[in-house]
N, C-alpha and C. Protein backbone atom coordinates (compact mmCIF):
# COMPACT_ATOMS: atom_id res chain seq x y z
N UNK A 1 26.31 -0.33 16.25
CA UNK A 1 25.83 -0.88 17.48
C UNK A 1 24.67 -0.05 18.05
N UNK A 2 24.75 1.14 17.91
CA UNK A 2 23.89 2.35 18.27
C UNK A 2 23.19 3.21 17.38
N UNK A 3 21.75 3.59 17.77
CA UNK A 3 20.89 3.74 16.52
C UNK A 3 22.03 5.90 16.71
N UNK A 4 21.91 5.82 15.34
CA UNK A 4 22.40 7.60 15.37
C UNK A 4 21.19 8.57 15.76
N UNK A 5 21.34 9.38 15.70
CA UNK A 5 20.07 10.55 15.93
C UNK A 5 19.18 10.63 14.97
N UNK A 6 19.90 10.99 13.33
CA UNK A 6 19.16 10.46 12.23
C UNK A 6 18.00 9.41 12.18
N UNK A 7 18.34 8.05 12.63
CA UNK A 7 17.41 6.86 12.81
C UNK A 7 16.43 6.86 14.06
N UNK A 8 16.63 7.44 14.97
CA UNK A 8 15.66 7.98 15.81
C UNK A 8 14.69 8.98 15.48
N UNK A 9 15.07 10.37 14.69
CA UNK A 9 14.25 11.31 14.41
C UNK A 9 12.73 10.42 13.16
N UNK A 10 13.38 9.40 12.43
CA UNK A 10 12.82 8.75 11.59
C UNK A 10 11.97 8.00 11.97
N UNK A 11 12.23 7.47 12.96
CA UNK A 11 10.61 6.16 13.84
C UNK A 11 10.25 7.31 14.53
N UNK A 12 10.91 8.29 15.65
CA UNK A 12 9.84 9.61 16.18
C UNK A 12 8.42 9.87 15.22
N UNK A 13 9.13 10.20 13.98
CA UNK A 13 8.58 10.53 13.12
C UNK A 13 7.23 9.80 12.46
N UNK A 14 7.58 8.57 12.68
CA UNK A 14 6.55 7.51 11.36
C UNK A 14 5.76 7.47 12.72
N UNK A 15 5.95 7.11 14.08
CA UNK A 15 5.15 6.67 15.35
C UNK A 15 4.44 7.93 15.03
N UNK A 16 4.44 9.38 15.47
CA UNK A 16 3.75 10.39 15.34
C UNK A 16 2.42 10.27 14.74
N UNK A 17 2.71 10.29 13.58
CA UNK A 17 2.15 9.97 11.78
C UNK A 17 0.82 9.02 12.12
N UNK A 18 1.26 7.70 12.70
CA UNK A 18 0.82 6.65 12.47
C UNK A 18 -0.51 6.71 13.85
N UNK A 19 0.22 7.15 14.61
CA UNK A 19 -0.82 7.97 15.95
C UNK A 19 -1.99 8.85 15.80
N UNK A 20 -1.62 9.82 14.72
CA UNK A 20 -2.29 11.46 14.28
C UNK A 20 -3.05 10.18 13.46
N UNK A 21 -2.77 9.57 12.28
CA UNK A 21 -3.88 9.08 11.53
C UNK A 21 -4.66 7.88 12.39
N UNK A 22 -4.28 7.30 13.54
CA UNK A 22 -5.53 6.42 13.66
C UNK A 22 -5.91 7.21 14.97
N UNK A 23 -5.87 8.23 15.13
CA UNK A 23 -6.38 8.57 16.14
C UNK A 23 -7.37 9.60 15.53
N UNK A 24 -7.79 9.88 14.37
CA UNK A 24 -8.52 10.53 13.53
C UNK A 24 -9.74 10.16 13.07
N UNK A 25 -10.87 10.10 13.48
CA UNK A 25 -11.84 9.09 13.56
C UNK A 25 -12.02 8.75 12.00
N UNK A 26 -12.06 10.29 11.30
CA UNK A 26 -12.39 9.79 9.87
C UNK A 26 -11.40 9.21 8.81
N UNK A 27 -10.09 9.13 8.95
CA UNK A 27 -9.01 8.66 8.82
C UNK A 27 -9.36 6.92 9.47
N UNK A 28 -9.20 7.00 10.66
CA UNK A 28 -8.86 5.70 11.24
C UNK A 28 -10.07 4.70 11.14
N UNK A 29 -11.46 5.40 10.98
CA UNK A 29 -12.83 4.16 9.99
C UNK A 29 -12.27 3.93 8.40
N UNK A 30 -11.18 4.39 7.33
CA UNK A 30 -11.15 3.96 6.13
C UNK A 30 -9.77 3.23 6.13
N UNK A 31 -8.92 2.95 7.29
CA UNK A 31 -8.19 2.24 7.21
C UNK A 31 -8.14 0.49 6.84
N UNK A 32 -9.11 0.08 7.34
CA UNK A 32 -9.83 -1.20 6.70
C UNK A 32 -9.75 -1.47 5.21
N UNK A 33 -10.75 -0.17 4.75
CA UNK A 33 -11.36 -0.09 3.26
C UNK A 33 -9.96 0.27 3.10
N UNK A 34 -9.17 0.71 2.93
CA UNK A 34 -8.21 1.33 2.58
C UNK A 34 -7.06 -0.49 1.88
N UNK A 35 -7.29 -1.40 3.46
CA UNK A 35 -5.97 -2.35 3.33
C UNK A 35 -6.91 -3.27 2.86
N UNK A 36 -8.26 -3.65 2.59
CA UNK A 36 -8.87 -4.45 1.50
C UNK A 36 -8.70 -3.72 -0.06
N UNK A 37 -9.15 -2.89 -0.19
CA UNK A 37 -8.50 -2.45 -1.64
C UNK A 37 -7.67 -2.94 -2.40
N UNK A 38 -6.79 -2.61 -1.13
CA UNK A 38 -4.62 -2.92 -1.68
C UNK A 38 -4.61 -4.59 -1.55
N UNK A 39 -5.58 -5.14 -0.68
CA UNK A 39 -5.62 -6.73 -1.08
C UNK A 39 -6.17 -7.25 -2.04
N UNK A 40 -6.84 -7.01 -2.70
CA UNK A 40 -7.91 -7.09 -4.09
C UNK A 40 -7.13 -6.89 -5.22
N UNK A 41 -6.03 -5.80 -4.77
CA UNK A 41 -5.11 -5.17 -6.04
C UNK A 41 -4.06 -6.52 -6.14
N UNK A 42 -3.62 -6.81 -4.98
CA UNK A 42 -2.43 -7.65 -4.75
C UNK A 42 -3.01 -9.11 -5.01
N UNK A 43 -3.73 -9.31 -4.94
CA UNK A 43 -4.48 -10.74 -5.50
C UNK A 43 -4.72 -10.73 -6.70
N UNK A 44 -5.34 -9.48 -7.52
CA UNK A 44 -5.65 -9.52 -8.84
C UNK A 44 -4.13 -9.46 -9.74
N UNK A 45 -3.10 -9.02 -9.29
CA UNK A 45 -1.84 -8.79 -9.90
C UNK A 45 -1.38 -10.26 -10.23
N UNK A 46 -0.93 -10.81 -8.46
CA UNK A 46 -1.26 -12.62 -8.32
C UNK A 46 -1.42 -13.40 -9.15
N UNK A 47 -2.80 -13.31 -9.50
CA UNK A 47 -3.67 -14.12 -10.78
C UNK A 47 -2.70 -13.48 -12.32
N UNK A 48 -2.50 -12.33 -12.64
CA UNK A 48 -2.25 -12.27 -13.70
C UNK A 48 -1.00 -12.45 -13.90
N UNK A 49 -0.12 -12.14 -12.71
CA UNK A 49 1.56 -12.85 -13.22
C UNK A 49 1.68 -14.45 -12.92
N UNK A 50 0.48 -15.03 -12.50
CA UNK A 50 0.56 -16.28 -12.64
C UNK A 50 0.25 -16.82 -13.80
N UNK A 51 -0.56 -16.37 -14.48
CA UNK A 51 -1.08 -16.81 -15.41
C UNK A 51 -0.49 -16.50 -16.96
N UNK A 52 0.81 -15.95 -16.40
CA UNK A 52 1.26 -15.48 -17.44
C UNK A 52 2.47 -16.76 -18.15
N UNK A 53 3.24 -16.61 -19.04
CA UNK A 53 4.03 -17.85 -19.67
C UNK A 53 5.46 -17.73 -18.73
N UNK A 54 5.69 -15.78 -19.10
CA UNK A 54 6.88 -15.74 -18.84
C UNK A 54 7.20 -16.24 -17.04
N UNK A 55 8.71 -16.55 -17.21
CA UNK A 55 9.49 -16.73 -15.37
C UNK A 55 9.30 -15.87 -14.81
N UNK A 56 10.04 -14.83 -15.15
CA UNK A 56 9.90 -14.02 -14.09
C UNK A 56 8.32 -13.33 -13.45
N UNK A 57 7.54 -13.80 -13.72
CA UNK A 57 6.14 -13.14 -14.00
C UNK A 57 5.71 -13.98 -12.59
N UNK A 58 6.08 -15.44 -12.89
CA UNK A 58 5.57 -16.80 -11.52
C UNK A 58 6.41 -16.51 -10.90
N UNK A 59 7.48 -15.61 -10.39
CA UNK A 59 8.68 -15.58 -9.49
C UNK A 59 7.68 -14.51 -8.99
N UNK A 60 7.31 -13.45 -9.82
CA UNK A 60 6.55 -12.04 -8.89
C UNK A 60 5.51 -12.62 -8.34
N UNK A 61 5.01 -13.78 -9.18
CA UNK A 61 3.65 -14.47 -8.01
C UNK A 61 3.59 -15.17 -7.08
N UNK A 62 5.05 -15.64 -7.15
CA UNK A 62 5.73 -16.08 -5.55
C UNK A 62 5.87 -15.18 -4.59
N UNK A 63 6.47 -14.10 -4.93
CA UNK A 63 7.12 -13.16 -4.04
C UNK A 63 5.82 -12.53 -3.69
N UNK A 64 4.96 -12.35 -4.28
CA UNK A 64 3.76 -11.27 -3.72
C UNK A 64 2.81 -12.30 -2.19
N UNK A 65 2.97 -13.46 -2.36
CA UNK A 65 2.71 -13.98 -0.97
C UNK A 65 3.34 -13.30 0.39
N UNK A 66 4.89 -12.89 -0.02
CA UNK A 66 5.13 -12.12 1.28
C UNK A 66 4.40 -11.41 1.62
N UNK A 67 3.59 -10.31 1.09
CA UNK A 67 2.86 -9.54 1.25
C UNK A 67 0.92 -9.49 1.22
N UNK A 68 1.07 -11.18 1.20
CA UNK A 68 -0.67 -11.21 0.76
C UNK A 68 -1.14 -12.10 1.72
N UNK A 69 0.15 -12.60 2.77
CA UNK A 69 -0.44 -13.61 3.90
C UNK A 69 -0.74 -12.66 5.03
N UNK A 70 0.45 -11.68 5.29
CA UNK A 70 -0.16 -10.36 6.40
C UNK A 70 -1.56 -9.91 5.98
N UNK A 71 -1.72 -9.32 4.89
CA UNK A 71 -2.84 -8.62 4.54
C UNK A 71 -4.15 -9.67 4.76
N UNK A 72 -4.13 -10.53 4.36
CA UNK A 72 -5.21 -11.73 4.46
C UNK A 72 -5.67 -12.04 5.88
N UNK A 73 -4.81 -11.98 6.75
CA UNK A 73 -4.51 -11.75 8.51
C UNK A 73 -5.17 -10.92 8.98
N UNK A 74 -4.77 -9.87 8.36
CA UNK A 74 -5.17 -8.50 8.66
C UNK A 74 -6.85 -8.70 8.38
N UNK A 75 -7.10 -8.86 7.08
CA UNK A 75 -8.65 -8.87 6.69
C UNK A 75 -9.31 -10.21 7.42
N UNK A 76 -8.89 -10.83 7.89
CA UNK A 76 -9.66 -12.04 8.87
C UNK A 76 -10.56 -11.18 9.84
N UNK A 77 -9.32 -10.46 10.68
CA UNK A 77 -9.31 -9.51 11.86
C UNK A 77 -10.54 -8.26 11.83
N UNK A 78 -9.99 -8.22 10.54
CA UNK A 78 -11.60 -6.76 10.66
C UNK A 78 -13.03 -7.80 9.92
N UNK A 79 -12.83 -8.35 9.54
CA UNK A 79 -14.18 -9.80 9.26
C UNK A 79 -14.75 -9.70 10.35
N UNK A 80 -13.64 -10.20 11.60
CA UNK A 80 -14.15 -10.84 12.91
C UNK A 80 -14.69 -9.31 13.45
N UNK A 81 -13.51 -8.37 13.76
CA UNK A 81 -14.98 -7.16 14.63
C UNK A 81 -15.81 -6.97 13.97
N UNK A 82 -16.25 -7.06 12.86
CA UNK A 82 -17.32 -6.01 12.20
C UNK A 82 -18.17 -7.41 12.12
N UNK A 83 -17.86 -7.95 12.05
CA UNK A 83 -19.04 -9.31 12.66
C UNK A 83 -19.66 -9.29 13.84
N UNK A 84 -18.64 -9.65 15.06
CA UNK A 84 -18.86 -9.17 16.20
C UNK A 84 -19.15 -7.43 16.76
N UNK A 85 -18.70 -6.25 16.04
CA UNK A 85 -19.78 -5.20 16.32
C UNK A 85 -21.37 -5.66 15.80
N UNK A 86 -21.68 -5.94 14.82
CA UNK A 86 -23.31 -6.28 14.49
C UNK A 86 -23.55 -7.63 14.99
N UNK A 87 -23.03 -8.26 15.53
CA UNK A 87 -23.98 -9.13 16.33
C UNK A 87 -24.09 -8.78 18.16
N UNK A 88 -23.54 -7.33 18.44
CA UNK A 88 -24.10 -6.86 19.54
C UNK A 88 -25.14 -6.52 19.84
């Protein structure tokens, strides 16, 4: 019913982390480049377990949508500022 101390010290922890790196200018400008990368990777994987014969291969190219509709979201989002920073 109640988070233990353990599970508290653990989000203390990741919040910290997650603070220190985007509050890091040179850290927090390659976070972008950083989650297009890992979308390029996750799309190119996509294509090749789709394209593959075996099942389980189109089951991993199902399942990798969980993870390629956030990211795609995500890359809309930095499209739109870095559009809108240069058309200031």
């Amino acid at each position: 019913m109640y988070a233990n101390k353990g599970e508290d010290l653990i989000v203390s922890t990741i919040t910290s982390s997650t603070v220190a790196i985007l509050s890091t200018p040179a850290l927090g400008g390659s976070l972008p480049f950083i989650g297009i990368i890992f979308l390029v990777i996750l799309l190119v994987q996509k294509e090749l377990a789709y394209a593959s014969t075996d099942q389980r291969l189109h089951r991993l190219s199902k399942a990798l949508n969980i993870s390629l509709v956030p990211l795609l979201c995500a890359f809309i989002l930095v499209l739109i500022v870095k559009v809108g920073e240069v058309l200031r």
